[in-house]
N, C-alpha and C. Protein backbone atom coordinates (compact mmCIF):
# COMPACT_ATOMS: atom_id res chain seq x y z
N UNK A 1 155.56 156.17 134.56
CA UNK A 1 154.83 157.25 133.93
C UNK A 1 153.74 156.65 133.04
N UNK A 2 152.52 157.15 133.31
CA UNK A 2 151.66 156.82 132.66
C UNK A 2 151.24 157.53 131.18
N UNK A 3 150.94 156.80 130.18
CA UNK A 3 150.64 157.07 129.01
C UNK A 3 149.69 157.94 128.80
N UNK A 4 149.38 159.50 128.29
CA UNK A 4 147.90 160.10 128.14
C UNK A 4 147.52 159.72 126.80
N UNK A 5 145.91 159.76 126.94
CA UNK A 5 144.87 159.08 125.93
C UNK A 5 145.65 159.66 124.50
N UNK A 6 146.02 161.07 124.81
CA UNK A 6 146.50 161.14 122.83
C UNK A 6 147.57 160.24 122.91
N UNK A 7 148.19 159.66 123.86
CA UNK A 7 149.66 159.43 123.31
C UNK A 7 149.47 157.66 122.76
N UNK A 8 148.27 157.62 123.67
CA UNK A 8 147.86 155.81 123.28
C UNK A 8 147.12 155.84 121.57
N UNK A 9 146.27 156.88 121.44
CA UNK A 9 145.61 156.91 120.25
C UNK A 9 146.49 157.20 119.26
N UNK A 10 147.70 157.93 119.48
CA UNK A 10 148.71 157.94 118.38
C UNK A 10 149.68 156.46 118.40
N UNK A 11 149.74 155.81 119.27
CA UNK A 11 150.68 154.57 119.26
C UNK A 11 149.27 153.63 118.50
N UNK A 12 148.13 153.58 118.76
CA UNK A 12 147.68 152.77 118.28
C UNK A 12 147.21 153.02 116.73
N UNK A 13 147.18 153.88 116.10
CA UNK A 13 147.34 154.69 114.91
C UNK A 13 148.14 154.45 113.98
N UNK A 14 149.41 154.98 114.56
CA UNK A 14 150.61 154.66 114.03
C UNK A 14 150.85 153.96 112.96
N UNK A 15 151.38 154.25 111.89
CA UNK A 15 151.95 153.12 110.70
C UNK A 15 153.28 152.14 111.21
N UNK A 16 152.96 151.04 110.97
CA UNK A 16 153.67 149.76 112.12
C UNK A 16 154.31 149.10 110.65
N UNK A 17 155.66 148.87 110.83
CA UNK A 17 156.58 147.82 109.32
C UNK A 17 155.09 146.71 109.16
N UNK A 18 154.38 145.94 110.58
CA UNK A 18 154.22 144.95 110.07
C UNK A 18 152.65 145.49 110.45
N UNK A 19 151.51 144.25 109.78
CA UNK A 19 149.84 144.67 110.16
C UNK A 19 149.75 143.46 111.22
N UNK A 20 148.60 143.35 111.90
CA UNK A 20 148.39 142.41 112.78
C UNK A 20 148.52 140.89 112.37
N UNK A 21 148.19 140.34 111.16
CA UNK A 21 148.23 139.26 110.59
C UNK A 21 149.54 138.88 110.12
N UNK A 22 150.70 139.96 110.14
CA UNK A 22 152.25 139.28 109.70
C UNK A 22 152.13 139.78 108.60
N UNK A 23 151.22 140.46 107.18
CA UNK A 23 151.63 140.90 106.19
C UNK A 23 152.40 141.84 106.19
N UNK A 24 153.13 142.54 105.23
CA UNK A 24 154.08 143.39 105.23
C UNK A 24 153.31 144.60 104.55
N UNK A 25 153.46 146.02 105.51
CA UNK A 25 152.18 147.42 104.92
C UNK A 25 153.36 147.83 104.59
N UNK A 26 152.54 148.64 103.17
CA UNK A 26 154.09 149.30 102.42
C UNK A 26 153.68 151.08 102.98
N UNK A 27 154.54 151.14 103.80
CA UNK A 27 154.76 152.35 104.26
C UNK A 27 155.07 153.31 103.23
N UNK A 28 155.98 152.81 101.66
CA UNK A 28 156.18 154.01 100.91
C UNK A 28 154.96 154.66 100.42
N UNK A 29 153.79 154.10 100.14
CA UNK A 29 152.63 154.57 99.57
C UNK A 29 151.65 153.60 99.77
N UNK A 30 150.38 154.21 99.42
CA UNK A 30 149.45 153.39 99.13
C UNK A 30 149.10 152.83 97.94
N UNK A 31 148.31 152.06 97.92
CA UNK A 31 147.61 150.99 97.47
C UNK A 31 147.00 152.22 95.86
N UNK A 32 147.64 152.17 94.64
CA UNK A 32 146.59 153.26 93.65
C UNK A 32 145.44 153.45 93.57
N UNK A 33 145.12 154.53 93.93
CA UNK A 33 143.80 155.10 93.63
C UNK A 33 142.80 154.91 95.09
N UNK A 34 143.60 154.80 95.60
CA UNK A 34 142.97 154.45 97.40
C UNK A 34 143.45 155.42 98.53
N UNK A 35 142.40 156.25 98.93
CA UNK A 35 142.81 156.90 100.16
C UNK A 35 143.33 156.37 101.53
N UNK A 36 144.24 156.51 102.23
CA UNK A 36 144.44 156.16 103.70
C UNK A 36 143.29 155.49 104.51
N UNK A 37 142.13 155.91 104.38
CA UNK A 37 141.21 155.90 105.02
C UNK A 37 140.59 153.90 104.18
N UNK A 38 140.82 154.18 103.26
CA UNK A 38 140.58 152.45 102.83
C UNK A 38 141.58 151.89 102.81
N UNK A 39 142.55 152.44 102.53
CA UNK A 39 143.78 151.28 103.02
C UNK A 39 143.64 150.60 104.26
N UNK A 40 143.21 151.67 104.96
CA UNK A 40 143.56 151.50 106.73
C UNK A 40 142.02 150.65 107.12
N UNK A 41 141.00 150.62 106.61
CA UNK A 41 139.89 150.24 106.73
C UNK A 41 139.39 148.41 105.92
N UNK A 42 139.88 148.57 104.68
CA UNK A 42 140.53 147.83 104.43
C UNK A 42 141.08 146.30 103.63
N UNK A 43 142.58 147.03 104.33
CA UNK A 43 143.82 146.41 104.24
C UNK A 43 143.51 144.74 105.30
N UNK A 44 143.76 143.79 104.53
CA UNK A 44 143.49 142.53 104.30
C UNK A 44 142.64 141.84 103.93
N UNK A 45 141.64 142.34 103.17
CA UNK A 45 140.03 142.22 102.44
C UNK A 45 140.57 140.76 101.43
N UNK A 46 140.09 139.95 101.65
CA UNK A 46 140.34 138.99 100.11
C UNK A 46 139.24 138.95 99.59
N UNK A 47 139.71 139.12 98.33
CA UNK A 47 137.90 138.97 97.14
C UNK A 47 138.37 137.46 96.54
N UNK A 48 136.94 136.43 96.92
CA UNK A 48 137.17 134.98 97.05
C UNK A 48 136.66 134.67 95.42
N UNK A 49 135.54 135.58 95.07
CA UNK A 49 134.48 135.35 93.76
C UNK A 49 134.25 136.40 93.47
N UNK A 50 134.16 136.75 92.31
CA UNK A 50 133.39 137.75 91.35
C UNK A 50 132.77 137.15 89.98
N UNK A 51 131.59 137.44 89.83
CA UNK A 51 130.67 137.22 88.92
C UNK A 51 129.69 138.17 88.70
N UNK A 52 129.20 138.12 87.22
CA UNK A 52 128.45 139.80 87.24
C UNK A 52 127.38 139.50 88.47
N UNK A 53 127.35 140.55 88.69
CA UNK A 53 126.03 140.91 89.92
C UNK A 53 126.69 140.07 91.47
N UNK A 54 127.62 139.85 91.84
CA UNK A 54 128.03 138.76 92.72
C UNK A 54 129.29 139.15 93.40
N UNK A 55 129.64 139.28 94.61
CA UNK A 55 130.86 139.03 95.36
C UNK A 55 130.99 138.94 96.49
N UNK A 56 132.30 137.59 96.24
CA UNK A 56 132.47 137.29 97.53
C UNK A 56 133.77 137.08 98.00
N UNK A 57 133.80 137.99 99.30
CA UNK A 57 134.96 138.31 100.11
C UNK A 57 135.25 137.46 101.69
N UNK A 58 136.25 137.36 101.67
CA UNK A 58 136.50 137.03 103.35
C UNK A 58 137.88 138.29 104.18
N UNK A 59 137.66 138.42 105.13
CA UNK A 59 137.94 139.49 105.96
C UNK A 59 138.29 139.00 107.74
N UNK A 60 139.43 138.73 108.19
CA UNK A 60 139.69 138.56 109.05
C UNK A 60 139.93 140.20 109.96
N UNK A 61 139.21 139.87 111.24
CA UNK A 61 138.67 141.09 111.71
C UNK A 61 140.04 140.93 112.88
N UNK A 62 140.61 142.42 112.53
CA UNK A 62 141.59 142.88 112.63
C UNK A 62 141.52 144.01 114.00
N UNK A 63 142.86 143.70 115.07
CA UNK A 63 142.49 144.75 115.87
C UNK A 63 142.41 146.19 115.73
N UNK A 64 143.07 146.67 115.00
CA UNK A 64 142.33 148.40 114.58
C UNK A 64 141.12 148.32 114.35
N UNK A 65 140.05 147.61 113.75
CA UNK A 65 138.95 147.76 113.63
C UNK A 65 137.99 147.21 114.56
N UNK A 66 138.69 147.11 116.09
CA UNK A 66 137.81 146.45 116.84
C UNK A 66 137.20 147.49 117.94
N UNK A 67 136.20 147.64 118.60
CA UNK A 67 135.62 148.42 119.98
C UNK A 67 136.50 148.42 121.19
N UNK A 68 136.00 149.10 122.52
CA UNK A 68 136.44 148.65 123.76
C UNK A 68 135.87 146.96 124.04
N UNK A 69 135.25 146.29 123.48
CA UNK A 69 134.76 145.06 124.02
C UNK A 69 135.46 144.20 122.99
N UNK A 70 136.45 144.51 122.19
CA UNK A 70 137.08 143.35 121.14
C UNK A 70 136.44 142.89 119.82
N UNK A 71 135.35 144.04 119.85
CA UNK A 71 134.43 143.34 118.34
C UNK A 71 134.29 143.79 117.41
N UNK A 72 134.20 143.59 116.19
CA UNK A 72 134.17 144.67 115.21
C UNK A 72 133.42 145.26 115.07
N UNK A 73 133.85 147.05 114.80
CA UNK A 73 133.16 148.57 115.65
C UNK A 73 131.80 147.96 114.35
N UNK A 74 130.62 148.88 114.79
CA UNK A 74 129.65 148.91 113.76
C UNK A 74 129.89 150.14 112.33
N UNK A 75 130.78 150.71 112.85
CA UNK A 75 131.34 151.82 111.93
C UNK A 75 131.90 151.16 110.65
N UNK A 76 132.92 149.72 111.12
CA UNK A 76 133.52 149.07 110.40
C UNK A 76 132.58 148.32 109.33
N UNK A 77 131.65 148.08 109.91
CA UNK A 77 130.75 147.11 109.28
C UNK A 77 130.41 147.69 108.46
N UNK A 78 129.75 149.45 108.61
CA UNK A 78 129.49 149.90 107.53
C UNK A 78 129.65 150.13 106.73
N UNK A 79 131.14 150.13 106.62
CA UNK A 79 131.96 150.48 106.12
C UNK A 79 132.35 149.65 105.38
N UNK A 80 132.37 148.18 105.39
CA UNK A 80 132.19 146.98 104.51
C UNK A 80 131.45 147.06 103.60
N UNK A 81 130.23 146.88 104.12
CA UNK A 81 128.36 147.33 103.17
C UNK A 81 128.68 148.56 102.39
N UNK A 82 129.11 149.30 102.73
CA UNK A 82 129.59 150.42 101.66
C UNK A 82 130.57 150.26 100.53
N UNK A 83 131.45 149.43 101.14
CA UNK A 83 132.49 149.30 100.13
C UNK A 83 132.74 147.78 99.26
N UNK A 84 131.83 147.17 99.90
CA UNK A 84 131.49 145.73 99.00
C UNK A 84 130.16 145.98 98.32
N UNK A 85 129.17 146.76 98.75
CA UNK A 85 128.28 146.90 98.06
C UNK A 85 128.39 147.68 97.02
N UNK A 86 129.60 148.67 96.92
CA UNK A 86 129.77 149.54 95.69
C UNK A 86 130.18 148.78 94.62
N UNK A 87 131.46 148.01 94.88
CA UNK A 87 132.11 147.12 94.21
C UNK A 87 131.40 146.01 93.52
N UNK A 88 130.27 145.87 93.27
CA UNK A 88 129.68 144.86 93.11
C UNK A 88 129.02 145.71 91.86
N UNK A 89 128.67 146.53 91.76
CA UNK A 89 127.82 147.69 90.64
C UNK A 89 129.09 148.57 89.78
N UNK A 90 130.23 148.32 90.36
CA UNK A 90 131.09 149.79 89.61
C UNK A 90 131.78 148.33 88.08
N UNK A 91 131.69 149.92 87.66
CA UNK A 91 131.89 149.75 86.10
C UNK A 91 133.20 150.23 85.99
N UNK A 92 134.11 149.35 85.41
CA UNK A 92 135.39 149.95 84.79
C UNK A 92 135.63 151.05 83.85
N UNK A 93 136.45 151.84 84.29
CA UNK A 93 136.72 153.28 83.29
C UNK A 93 135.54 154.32 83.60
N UNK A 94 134.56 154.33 84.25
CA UNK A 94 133.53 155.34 85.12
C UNK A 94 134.20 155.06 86.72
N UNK A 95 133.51 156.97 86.91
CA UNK A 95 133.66 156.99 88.48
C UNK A 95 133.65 156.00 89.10
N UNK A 96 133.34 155.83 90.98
CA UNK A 96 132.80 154.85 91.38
C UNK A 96 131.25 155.78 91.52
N UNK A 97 130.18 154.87 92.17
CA UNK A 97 128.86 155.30 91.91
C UNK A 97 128.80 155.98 93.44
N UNK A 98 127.85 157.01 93.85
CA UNK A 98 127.81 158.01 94.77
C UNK A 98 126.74 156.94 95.46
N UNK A 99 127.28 156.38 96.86
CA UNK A 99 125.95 156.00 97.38
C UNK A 99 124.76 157.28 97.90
N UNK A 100 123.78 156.51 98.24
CA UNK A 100 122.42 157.33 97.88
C UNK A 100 121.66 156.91 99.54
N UNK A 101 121.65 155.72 100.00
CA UNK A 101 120.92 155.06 100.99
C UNK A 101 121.42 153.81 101.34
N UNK A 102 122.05 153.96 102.84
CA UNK A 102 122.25 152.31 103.38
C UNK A 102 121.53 152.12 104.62
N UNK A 103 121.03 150.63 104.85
CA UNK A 103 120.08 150.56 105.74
C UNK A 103 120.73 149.27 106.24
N UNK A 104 121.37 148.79 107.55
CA UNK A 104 122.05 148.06 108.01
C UNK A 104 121.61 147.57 109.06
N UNK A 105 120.84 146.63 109.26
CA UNK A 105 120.83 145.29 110.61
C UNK A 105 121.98 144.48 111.03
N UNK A 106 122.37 145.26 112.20
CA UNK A 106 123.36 144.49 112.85
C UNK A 106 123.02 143.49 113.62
N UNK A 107 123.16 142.54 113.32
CA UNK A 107 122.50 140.95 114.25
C UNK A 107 123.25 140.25 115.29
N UNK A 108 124.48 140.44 115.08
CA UNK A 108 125.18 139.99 115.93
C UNK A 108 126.75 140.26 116.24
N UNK A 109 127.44 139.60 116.80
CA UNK A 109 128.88 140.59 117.05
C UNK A 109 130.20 139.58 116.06
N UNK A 110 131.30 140.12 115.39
CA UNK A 110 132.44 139.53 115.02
C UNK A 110 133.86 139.62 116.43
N UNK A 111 134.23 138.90 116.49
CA UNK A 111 135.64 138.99 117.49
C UNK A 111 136.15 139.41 116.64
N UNK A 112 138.03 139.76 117.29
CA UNK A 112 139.01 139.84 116.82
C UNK A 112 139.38 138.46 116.30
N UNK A 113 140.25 138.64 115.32
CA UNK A 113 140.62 137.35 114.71
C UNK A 113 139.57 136.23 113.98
N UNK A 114 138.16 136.43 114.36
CA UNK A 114 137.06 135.78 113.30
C UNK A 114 137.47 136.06 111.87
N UNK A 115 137.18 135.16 111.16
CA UNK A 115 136.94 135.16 109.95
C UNK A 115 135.59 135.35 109.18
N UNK A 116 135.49 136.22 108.45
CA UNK A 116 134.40 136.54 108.09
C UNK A 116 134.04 136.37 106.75
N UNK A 117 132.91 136.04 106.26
CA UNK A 117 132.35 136.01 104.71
C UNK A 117 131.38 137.07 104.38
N UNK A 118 132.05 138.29 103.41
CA UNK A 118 131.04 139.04 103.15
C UNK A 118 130.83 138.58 101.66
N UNK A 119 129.39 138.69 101.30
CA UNK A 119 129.23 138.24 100.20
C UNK A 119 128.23 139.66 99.61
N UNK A 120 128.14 140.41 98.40
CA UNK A 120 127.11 141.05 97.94
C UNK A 120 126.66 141.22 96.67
N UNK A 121 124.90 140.99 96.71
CA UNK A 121 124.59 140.99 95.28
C UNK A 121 124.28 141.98 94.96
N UNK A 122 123.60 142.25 93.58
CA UNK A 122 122.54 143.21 92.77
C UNK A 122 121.29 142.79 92.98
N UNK A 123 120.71 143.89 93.51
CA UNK A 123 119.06 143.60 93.57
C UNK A 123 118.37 144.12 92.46
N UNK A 124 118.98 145.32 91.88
CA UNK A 124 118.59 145.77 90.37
C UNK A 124 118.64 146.90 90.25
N UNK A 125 118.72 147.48 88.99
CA UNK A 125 119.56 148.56 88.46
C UNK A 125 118.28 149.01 87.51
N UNK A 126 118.17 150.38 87.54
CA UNK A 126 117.15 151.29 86.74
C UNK A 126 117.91 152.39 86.70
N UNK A 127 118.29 152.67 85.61
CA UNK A 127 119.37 153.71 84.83
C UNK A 127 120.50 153.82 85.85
N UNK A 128 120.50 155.32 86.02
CA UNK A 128 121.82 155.19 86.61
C UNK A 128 121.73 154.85 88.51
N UNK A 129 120.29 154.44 89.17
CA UNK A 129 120.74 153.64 90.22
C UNK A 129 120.26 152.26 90.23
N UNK A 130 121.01 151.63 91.68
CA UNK A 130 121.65 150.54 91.51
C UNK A 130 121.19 150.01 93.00
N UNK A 131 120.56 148.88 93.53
CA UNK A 131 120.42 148.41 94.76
C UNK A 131 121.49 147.36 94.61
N UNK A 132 121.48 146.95 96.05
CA UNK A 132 122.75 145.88 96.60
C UNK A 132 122.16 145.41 97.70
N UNK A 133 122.42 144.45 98.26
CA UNK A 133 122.39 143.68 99.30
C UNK A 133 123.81 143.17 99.66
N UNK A 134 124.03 143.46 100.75
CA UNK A 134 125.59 143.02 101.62
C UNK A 134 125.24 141.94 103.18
N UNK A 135 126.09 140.83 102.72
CA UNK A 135 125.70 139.64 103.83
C UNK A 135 126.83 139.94 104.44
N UNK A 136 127.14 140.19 105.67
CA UNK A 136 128.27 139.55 106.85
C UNK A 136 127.88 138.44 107.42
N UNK A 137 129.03 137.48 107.59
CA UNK A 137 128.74 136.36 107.99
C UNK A 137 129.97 135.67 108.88
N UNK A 138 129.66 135.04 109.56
CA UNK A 138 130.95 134.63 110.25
C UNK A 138 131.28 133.39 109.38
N UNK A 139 132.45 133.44 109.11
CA UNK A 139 132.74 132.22 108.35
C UNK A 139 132.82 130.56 108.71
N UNK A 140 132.88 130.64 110.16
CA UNK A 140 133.12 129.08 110.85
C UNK A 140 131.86 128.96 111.68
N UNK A 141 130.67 129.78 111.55
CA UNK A 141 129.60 129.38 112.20
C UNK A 141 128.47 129.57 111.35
N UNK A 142 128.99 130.21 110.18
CA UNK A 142 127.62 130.79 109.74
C UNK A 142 126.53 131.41 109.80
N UNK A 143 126.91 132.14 111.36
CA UNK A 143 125.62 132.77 111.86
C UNK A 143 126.13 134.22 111.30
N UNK A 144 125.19 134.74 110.89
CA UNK A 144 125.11 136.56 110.14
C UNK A 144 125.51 137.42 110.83
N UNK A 145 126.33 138.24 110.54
CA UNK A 145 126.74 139.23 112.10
C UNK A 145 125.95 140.84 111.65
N UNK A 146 125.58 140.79 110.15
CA UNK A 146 124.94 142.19 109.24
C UNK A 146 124.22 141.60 108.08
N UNK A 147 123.66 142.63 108.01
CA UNK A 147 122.61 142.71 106.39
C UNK A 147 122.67 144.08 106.43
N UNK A 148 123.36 144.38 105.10
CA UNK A 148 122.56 145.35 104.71
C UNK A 148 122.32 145.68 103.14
N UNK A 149 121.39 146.86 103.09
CA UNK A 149 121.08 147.20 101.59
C UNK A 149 121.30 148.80 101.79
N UNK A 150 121.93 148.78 100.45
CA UNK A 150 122.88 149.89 99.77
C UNK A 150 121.82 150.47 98.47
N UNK A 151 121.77 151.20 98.36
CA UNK A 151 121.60 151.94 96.83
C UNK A 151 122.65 152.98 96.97
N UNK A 152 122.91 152.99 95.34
CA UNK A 152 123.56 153.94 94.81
C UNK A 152 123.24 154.62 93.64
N UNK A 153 123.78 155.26 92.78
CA UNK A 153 123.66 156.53 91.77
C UNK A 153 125.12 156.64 91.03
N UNK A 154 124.82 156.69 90.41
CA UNK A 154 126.17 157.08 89.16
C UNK A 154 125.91 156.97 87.83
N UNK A 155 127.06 157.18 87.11
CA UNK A 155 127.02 157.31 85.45
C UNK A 155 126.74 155.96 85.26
N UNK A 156 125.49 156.14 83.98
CA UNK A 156 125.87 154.97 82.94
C UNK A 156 127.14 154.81 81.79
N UNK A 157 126.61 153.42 81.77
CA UNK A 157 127.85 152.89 80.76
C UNK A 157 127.46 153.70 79.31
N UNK A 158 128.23 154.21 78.63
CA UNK A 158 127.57 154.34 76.80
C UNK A 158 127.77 153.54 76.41
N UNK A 159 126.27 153.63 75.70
CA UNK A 159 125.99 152.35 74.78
C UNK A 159 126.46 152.60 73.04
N UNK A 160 127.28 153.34 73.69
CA UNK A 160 127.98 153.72 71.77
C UNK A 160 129.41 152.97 71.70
């Protein structure tokens, strides 16, 4: 008996004891203050450096986040640039900042199982918005797999 497409998209979905890399996903809850949707997006992100205006992450590209051809979706990517580029501008004890505009060159492709270096700076901040620049990079070749630039919008800090 053959499997129908919902029944594969729910097996591949599915919350699994273990993630593809052998870590252990805690099925009782998530991660605080994190929707499903970033847990699941993601879950195995290491942040390597942080410095004001500066970060840098590595990200082994994971099969949930891969296409029919094995590579990581461009959805995913954006989804990086969105969420490393926020992180790089958010201020502790304020919202996070509402992005405003992302503009993303995809250059080239990540496999499954690549290791990746995302790194993103501050391009500069005028009240409450904020530019970014987000590098994808393959980590063992160094060739760029994305660029992109982010602006965002949000509260300032008080200066009281």
């Amino acid at each position: 008996m053959t499997k129908t497409m919902m029944e594969k998209i729910r097996d591949y979905l599915q919350l699994r004891d273990e993630v593809d890399d052998g870590e252990e996903l805690r099925v009782e809850g998530l991660v605080k203050g994190r929707s499903f949707y970033e847990d699941f997006s993601l879950r195995g992100i290491r942040v390597n450096r942080v410095d004001p205006g500066f970060v840098s992450c590595s990200f082994k590209v994971p099969l949930r986040l891969t296409d029919r051809d094995g590579n990581l979706a461009n959805g995913a990517i954006a989804n990086l640039v969105d969420e490393v580029g926020g992180a790089v501008v958010h201020v502790e004890g304020l919202p996070m900042d509402v992005s405003v505009d992302m503009s993303i060159a995809f250059l080239s492709t990540a496999k499954l199982g690549e290791e990746l270096e995302i790194t993103s700076r501050v391009l500069g901040v005028r009240g409450g918005y904020k530019g970014t620049i987000v590098v994808v990079r393959n980590k063992m070749t160094g060739e760029i797999i994305a660029e992109g630039r982010h602006s965002l919008f949000g509260r300032q800090a008080s200066k009281l």
